[in-house]
PDB file of N, CA and C in Angstrom:
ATOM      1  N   UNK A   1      28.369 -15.895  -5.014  1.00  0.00           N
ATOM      2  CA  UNK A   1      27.137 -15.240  -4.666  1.00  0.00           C
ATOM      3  C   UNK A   1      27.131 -15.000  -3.174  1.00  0.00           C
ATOM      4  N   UNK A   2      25.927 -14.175  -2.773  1.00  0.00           N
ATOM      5  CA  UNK A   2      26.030 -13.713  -1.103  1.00  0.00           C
ATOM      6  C   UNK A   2      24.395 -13.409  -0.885  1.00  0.00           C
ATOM      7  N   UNK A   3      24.453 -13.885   0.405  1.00  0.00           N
ATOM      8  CA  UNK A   3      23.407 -13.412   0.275  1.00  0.00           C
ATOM      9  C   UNK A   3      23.442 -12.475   1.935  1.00  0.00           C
ATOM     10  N   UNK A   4      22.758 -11.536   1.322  1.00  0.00           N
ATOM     11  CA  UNK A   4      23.390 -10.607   3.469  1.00  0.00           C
ATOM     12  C   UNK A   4      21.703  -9.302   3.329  1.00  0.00           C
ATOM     13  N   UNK A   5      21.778  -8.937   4.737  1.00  0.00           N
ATOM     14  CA  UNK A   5      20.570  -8.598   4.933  1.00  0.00           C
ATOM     15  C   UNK A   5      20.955  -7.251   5.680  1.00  0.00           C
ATOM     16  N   UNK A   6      22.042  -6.519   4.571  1.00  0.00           N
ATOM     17  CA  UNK A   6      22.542  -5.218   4.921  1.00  0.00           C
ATOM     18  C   UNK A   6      22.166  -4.369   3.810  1.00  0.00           C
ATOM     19  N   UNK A   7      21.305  -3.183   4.458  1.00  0.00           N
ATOM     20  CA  UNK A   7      20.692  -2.228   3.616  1.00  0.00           C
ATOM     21  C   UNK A   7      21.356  -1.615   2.351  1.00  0.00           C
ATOM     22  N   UNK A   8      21.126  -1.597   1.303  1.00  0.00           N
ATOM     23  CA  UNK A   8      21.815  -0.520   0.425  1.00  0.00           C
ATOM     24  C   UNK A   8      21.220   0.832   0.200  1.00  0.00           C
ATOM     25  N   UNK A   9      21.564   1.238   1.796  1.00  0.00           N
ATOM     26  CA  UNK A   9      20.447   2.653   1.648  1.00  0.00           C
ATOM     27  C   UNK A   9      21.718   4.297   1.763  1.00  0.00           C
ATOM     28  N   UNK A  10      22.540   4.148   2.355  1.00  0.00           N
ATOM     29  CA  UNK A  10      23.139   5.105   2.338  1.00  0.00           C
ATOM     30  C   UNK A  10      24.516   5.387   1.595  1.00  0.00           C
ATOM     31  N   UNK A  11      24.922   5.015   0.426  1.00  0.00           N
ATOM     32  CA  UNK A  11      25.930   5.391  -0.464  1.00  0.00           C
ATOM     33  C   UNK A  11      26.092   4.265  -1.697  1.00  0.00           C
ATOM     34  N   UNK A  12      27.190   4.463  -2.661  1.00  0.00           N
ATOM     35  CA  UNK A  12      27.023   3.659  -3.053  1.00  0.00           C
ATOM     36  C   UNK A  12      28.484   2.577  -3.019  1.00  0.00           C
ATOM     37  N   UNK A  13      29.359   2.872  -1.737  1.00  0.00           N
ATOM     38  CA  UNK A  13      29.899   2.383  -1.026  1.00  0.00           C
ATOM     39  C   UNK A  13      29.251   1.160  -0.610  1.00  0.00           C
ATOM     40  N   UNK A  14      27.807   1.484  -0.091  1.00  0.00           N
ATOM     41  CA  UNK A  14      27.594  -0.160  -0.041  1.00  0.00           C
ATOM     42  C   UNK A  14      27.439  -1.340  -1.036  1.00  0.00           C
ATOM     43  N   UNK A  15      27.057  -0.602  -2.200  1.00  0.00           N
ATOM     44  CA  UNK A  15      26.807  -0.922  -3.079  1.00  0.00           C
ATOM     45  C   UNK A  15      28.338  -1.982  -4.129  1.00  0.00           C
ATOM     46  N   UNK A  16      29.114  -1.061  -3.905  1.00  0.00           N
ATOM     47  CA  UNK A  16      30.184  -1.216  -4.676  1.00  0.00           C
ATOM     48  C   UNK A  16      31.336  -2.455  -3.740  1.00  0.00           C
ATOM     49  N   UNK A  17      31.108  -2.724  -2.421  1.00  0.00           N
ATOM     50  CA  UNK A  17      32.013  -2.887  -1.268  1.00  0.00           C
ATOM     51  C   UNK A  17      31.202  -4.751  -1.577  1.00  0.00           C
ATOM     52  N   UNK A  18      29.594  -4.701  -1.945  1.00  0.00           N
ATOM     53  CA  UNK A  18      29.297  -6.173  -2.446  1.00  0.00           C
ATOM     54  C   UNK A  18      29.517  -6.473  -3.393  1.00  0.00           C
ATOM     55  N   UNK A  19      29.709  -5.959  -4.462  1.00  0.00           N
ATOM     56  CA  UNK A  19      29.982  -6.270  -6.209  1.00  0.00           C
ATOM     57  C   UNK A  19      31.741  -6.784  -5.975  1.00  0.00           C
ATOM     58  N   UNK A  20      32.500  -6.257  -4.986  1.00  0.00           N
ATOM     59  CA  UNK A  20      33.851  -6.155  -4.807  1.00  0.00           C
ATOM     60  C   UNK A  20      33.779  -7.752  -4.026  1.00  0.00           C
ATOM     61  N   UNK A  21      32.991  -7.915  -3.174  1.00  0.00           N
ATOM     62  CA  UNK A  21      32.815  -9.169  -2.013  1.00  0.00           C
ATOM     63  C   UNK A  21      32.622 -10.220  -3.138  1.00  0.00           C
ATOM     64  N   UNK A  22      31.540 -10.602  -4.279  1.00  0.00           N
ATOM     65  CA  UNK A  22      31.577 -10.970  -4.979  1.00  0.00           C
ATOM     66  C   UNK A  22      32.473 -11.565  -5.875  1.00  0.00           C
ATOM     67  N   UNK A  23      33.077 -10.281  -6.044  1.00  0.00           N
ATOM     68  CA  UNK A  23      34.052 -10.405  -7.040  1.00  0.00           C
ATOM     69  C   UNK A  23      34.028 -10.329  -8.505  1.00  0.00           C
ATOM     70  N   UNK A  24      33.078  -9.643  -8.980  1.00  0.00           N
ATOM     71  CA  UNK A  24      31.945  -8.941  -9.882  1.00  0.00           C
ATOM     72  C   UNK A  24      32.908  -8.365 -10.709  1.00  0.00           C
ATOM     73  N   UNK A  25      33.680  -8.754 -12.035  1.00  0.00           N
ATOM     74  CA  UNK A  25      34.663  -7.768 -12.454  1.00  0.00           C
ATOM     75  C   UNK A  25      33.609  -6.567 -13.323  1.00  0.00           C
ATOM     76  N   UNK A  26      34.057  -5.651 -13.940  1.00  0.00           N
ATOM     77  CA  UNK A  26      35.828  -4.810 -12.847  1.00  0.00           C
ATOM     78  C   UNK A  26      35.730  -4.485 -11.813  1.00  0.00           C
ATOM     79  N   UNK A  27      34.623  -4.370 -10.695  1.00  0.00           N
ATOM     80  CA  UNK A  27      34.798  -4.090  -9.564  1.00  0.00           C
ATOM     81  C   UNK A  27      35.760  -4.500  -8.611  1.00  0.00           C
ATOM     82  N   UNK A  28      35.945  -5.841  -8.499  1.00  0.00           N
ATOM     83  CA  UNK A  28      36.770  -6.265  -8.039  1.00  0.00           C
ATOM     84  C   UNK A  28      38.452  -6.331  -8.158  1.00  0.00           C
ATOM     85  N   UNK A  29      38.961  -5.612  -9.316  1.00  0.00           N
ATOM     86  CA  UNK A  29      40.047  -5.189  -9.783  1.00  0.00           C
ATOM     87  C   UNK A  29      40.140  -3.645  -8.567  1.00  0.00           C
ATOM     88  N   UNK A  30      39.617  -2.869  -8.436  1.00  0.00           N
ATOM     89  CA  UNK A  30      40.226  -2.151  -7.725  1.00  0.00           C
ATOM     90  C   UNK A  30      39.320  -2.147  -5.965  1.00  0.00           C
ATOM     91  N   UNK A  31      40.265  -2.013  -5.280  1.00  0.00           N
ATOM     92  CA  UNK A  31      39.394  -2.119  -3.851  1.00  0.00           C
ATOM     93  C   UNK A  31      38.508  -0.794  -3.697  1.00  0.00           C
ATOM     94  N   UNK A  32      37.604  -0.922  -3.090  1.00  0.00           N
ATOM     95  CA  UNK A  32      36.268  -0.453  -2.755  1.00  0.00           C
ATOM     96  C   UNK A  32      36.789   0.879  -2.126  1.00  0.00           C
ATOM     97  N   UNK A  33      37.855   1.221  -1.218  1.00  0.00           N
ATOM     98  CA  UNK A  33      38.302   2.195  -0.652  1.00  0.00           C
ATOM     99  C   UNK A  33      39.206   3.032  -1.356  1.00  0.00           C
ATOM    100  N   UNK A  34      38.887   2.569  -2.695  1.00  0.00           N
ATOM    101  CA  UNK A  34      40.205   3.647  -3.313  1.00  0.00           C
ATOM    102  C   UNK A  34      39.054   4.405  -4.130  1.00  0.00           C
ATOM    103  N   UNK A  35      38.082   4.582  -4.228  1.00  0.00           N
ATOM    104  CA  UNK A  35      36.832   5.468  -4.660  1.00  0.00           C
ATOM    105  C   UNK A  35      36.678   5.711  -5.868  1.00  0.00           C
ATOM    106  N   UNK A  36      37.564   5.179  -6.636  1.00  0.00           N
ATOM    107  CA  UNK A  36      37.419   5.128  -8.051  1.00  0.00           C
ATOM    108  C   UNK A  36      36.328   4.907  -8.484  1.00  0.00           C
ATOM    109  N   UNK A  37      34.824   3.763  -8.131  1.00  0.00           N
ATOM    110  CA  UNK A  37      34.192   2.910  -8.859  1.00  0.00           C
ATOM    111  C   UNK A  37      32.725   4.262  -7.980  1.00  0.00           C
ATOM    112  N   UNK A  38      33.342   4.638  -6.810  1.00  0.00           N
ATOM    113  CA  UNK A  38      32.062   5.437  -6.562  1.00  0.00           C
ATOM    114  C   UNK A  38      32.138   7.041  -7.231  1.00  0.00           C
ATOM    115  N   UNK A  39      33.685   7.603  -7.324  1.00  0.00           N
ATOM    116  CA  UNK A  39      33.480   8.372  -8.066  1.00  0.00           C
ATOM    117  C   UNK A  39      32.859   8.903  -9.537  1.00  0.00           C
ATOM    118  N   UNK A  40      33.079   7.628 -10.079  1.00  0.00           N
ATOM    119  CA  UNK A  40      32.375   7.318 -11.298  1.00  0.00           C
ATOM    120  C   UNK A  40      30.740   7.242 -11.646  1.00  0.00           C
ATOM    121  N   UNK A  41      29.967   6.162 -10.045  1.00  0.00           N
ATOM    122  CA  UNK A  41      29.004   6.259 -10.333  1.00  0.00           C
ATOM    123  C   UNK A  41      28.400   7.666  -9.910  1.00  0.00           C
ATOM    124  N   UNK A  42      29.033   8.360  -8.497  1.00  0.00           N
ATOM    125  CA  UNK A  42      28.701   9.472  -8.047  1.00  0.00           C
ATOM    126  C   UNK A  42      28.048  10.519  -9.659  1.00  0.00           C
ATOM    127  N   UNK A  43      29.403  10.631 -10.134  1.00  0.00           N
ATOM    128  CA  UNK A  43      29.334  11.299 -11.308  1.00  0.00           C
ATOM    129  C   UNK A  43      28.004  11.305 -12.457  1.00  0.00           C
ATOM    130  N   UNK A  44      28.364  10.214 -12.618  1.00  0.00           N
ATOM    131  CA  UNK A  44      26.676   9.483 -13.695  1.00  0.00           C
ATOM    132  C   UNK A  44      25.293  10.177 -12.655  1.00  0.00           C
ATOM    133  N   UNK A  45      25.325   9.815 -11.722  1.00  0.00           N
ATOM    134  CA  UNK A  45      23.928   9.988 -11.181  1.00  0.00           C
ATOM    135  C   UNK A  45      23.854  11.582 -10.666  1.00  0.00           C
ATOM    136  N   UNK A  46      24.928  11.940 -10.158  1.00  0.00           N
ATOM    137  CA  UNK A  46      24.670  13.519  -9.599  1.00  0.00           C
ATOM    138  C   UNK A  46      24.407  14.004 -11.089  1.00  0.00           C
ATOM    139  N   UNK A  47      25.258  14.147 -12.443  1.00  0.00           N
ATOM    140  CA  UNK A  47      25.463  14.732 -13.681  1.00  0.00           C
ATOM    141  C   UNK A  47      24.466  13.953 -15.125  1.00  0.00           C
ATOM    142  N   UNK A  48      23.050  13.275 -13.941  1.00  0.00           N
ATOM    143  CA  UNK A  48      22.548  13.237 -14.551  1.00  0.00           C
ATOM    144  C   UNK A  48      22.767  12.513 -16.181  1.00  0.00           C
ATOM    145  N   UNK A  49      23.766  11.415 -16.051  1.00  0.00           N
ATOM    146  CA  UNK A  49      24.086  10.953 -17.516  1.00  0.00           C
ATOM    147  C   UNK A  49      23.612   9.691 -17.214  1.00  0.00           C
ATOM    148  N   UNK A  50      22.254   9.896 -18.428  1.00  0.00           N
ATOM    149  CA  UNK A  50      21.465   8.609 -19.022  1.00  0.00           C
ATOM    150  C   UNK A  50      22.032   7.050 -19.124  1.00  0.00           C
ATOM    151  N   UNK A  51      23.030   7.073 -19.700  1.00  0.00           N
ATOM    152  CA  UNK A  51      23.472   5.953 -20.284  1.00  0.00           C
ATOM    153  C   UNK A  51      24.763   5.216 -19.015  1.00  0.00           C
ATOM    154  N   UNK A  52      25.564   5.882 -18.098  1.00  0.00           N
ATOM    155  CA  UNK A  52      25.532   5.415 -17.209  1.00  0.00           C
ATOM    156  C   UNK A  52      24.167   4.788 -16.133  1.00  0.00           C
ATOM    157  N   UNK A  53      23.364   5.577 -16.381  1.00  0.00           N
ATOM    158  CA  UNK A  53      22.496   5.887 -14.985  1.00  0.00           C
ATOM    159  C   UNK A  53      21.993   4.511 -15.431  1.00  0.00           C
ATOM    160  N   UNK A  54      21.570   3.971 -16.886  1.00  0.00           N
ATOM    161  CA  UNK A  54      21.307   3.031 -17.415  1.00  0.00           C
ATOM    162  C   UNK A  54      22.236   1.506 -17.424  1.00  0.00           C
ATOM    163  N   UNK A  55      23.671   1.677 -17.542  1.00  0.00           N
ATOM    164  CA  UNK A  55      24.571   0.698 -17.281  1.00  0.00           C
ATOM    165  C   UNK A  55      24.533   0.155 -15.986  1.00  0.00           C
ATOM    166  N   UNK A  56      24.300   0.868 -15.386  1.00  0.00           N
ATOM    167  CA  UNK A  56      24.669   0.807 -13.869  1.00  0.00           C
ATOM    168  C   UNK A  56      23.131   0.040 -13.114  1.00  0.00           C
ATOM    169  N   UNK A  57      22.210   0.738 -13.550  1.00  0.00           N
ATOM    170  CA  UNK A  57      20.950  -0.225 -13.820  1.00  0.00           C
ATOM    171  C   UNK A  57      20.915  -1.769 -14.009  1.00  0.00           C
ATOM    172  N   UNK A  58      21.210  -2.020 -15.475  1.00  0.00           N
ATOM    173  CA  UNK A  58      21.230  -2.755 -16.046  1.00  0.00           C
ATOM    174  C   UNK A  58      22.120  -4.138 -15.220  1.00  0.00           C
ATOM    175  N   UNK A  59      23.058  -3.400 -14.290  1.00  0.00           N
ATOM    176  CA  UNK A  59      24.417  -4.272 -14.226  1.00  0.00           C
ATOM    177  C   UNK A  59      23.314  -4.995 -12.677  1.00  0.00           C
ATOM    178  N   UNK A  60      23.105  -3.940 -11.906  1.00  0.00           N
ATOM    179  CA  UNK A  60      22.104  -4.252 -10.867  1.00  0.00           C
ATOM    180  C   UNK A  60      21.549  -5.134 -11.151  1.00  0.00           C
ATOM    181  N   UNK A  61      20.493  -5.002 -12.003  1.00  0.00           N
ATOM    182  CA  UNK A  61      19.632  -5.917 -12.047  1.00  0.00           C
ATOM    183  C   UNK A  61      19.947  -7.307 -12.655  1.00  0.00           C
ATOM    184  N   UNK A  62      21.305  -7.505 -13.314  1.00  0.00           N
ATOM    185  CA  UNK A  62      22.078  -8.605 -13.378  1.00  0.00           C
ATOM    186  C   UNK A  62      22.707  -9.754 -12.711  1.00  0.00           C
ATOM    187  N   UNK A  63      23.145  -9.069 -11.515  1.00  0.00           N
ATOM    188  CA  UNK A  63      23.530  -9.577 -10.309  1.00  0.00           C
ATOM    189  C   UNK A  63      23.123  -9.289  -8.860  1.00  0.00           C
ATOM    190  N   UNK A  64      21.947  -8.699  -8.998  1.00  0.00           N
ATOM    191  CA  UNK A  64      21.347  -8.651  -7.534  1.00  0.00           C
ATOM    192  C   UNK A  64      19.912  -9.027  -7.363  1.00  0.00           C
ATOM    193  N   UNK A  65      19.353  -9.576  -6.559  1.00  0.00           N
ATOM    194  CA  UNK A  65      17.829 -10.112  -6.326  1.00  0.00           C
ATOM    195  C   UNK A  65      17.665  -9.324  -4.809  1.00  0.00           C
ATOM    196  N   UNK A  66      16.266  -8.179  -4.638  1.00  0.00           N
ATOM    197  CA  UNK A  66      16.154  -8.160  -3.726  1.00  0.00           C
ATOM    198  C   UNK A  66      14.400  -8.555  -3.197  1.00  0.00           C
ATOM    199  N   UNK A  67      14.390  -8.960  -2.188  1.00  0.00           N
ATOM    200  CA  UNK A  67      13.072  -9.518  -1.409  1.00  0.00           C
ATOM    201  C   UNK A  67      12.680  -8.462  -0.451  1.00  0.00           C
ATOM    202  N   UNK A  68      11.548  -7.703  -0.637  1.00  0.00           N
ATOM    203  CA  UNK A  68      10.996  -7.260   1.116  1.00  0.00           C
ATOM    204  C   UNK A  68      10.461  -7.882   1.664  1.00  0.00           C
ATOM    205  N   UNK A  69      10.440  -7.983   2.861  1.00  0.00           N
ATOM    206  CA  UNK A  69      10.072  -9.125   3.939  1.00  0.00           C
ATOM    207  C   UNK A  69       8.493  -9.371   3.661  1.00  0.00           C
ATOM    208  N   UNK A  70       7.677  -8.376   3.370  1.00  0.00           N
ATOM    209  CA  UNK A  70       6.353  -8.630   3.284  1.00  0.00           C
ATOM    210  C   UNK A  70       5.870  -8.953   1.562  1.00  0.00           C
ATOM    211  N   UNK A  71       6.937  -9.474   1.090  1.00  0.00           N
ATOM    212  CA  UNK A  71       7.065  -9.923  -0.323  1.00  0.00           C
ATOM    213  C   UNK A  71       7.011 -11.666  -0.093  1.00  0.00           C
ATOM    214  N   UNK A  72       7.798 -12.058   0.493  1.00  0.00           N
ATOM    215  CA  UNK A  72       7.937 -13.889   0.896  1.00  0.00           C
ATOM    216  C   UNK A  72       7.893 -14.052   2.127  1.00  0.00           C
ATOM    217  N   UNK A  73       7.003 -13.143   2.990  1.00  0.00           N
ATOM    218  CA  UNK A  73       6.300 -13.815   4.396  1.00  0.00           C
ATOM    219  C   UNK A  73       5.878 -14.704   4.301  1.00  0.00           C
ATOM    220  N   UNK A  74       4.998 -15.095   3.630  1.00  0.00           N
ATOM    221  CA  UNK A  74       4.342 -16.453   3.217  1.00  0.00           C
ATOM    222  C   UNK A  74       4.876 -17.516   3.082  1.00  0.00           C
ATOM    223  N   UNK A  75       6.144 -17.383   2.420  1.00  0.00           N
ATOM    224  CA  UNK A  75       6.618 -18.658   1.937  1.00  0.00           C
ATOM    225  C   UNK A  75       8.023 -18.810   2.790  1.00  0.00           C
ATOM    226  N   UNK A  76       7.988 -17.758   4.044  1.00  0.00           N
ATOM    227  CA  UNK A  76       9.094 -18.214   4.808  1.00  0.00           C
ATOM    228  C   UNK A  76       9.016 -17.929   6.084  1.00  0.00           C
ATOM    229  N   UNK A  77       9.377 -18.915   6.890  1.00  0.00           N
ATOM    230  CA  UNK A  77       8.799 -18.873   8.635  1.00  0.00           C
ATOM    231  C   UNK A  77      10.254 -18.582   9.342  1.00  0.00           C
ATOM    232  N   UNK A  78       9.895 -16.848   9.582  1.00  0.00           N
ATOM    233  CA  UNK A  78      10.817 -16.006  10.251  1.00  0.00           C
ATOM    234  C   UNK A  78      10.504 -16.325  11.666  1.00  0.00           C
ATOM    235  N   UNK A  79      11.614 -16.524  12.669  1.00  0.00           N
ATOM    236  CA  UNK A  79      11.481 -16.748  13.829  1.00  0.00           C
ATOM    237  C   UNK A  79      11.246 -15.625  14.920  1.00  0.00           C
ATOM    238  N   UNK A  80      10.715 -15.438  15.897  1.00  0.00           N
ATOM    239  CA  UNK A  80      10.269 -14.076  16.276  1.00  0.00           C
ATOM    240  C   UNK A  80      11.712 -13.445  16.943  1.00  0.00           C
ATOM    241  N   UNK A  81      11.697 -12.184  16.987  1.00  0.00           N
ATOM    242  CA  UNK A  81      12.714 -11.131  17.206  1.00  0.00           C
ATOM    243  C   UNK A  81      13.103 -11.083  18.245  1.00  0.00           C
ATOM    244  N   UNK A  82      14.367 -11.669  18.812  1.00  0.00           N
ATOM    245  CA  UNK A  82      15.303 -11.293  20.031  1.00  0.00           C
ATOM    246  C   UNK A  82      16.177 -10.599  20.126  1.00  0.00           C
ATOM    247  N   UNK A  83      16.324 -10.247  21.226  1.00  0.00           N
ATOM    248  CA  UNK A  83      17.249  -9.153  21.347  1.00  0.00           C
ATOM    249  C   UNK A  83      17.990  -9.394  22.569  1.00  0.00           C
ATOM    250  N   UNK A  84      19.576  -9.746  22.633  1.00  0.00           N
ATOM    251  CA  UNK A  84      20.187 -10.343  23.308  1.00  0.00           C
ATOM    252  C   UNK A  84      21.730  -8.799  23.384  1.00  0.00           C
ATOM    253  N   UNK A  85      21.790  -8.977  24.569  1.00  0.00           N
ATOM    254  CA  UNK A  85      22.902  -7.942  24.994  1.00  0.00           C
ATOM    255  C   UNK A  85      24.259  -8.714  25.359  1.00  0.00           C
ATOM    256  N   UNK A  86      25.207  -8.383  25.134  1.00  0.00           N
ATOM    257  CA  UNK A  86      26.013  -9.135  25.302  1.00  0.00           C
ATOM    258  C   UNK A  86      27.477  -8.235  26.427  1.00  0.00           C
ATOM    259  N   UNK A  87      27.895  -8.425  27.271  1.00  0.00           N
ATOM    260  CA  UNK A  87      28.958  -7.162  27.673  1.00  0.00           C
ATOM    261  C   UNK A  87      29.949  -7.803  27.158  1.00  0.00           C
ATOM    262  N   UNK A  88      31.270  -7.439  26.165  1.00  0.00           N
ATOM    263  CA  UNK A  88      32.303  -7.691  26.255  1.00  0.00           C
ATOM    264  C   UNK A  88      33.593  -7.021  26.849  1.00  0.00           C
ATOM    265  N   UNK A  89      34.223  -7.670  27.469  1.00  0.00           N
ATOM    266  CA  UNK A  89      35.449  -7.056  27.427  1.00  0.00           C
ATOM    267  C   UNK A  89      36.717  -6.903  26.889  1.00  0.00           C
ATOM    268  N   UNK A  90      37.194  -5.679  26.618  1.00  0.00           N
ATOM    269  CA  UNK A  90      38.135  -5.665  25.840  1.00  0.00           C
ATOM    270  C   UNK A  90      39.201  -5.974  26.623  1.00  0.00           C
ATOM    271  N   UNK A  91      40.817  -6.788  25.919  1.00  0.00           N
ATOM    272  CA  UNK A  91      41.255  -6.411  26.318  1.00  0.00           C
ATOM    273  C   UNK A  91      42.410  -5.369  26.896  1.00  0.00           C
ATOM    274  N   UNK A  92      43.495  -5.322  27.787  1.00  0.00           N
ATOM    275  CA  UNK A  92      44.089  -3.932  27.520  1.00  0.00           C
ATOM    276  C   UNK A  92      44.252  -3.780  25.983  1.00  0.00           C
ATOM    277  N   UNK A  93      45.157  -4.437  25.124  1.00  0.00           N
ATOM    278  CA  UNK A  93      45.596  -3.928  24.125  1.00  0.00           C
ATOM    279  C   UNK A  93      44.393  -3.706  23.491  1.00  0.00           C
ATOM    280  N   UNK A  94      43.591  -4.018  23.311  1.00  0.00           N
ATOM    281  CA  UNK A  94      42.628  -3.726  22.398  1.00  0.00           C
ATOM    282  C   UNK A  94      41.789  -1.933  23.184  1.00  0.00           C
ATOM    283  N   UNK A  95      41.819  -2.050  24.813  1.00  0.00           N
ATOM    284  CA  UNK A  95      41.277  -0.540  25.094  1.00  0.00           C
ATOM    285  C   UNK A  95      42.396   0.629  25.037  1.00  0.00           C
ATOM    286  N   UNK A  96      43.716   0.363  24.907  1.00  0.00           N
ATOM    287  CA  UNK A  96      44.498   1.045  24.398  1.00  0.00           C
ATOM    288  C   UNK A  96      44.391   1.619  22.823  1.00  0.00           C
ATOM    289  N   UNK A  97      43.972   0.574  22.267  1.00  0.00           N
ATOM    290  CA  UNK A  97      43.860   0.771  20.308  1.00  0.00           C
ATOM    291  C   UNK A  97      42.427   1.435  20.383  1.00  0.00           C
ATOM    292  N   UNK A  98      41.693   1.271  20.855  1.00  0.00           N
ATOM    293  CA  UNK A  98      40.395   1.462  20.836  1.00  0.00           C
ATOM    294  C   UNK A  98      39.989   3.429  21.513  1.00  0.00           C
ATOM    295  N   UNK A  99      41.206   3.707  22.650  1.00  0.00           N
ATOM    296  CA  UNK A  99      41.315   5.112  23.263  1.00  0.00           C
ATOM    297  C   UNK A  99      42.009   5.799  22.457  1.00  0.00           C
ATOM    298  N   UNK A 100      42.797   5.055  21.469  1.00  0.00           N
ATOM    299  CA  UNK A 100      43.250   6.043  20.801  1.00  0.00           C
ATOM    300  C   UNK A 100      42.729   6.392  19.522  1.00  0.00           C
ATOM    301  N   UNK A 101      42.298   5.137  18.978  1.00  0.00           N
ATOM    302  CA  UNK A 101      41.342   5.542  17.388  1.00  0.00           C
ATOM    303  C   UNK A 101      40.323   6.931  17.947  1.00  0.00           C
ATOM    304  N   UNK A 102      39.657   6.705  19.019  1.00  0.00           N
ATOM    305  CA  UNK A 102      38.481   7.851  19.623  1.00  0.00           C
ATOM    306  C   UNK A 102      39.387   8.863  19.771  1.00  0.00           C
ATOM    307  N   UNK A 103      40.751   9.000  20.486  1.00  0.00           N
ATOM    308  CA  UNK A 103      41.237  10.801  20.318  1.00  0.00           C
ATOM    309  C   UNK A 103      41.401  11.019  19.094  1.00  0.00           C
ATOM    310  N   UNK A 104      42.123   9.868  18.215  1.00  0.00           N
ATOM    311  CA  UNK A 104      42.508  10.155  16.645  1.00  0.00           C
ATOM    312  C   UNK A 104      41.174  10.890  15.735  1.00  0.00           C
ATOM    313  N   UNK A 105      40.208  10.256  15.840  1.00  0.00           N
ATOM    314  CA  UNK A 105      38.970  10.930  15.403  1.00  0.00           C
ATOM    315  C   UNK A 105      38.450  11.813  15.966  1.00  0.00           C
ATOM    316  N   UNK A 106      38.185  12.195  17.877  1.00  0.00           N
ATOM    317  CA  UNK A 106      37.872  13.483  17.642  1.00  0.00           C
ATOM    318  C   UNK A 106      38.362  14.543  17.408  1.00  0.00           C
ATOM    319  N   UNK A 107      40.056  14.554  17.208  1.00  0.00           N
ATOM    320  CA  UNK A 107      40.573  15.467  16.925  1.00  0.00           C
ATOM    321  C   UNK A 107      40.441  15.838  15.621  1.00  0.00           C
ATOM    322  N   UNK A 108      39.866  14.617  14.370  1.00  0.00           N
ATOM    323  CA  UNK A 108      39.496  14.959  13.111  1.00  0.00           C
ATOM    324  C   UNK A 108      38.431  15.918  13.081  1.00  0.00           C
ATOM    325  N   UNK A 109      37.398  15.129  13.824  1.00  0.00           N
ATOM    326  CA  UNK A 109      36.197  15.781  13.937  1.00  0.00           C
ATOM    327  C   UNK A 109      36.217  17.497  14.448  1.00  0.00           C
ATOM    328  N   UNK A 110      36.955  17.600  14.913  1.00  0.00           N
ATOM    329  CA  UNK A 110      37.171  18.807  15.484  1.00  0.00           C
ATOM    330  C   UNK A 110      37.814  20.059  15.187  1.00  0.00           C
ATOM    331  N   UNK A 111      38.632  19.074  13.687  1.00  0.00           N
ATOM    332  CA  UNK A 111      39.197  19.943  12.898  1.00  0.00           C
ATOM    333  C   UNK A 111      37.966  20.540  11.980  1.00  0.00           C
ATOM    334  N   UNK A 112      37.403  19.647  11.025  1.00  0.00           N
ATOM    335  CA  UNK A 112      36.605  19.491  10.476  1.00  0.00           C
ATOM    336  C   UNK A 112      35.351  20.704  11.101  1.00  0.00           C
ATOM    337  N   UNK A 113      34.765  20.229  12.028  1.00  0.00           N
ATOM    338  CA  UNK A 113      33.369  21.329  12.157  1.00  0.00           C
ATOM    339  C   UNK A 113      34.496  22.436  13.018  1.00  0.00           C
TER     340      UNK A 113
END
């Protein structure tokens, strides 16, 4: 089990990347980056098919519990909100790996748009 306080708001990459963390079979039979498990659900939910849209439901609500904060305020004493900056430094090898992932991508990016 896990418990983490990362949104499942934008794909279902996130979705599929915790069932995999888990270890939730079959999810966990194929890794999260080979898109198999999102192509599938992609499919069900863009194409509108019931009985996935329903499995996939069903499986959710099997293995996941979620809380909004103004659901168990009451019954839990959140500490107030800091916000701490931290500078790190990299070092060379890492601002070497790090200058080049950024040309590697904007040259994607650049292909792309």
């Amino acid at each position: 089990w896990a418990v983490t306080g990362t949104p499942l708001s934008s794909s279902f990459d996130d979705l599929v990347s915790q069932l995999y963390f888990i270890e939730l079979e079959p999810f966990m039979t194929v890794k999260p980056k080979d898109g198999i498990w999102e192509g599938l659900l992609d499919d069900a939910i863009n194409h509108h098919r019931p009985p996935a849209i329903v499995a996939l439901t069903n499986l959710v609500r099997l293995v996941m519990w979620r809380n909004l904060k103004k659901h168990v305020e009451d019954e839990v004493t959140l500490p107030e909100l800091t916000v701490s900056n931290q500078k790190v430094l990299s070092s060379p090898a890492e601002s070497v790996l790090y200058a080049h992932r950024y040309h590697e991508m904007r040259g994607v990016l650049e292909k792309e748009l």
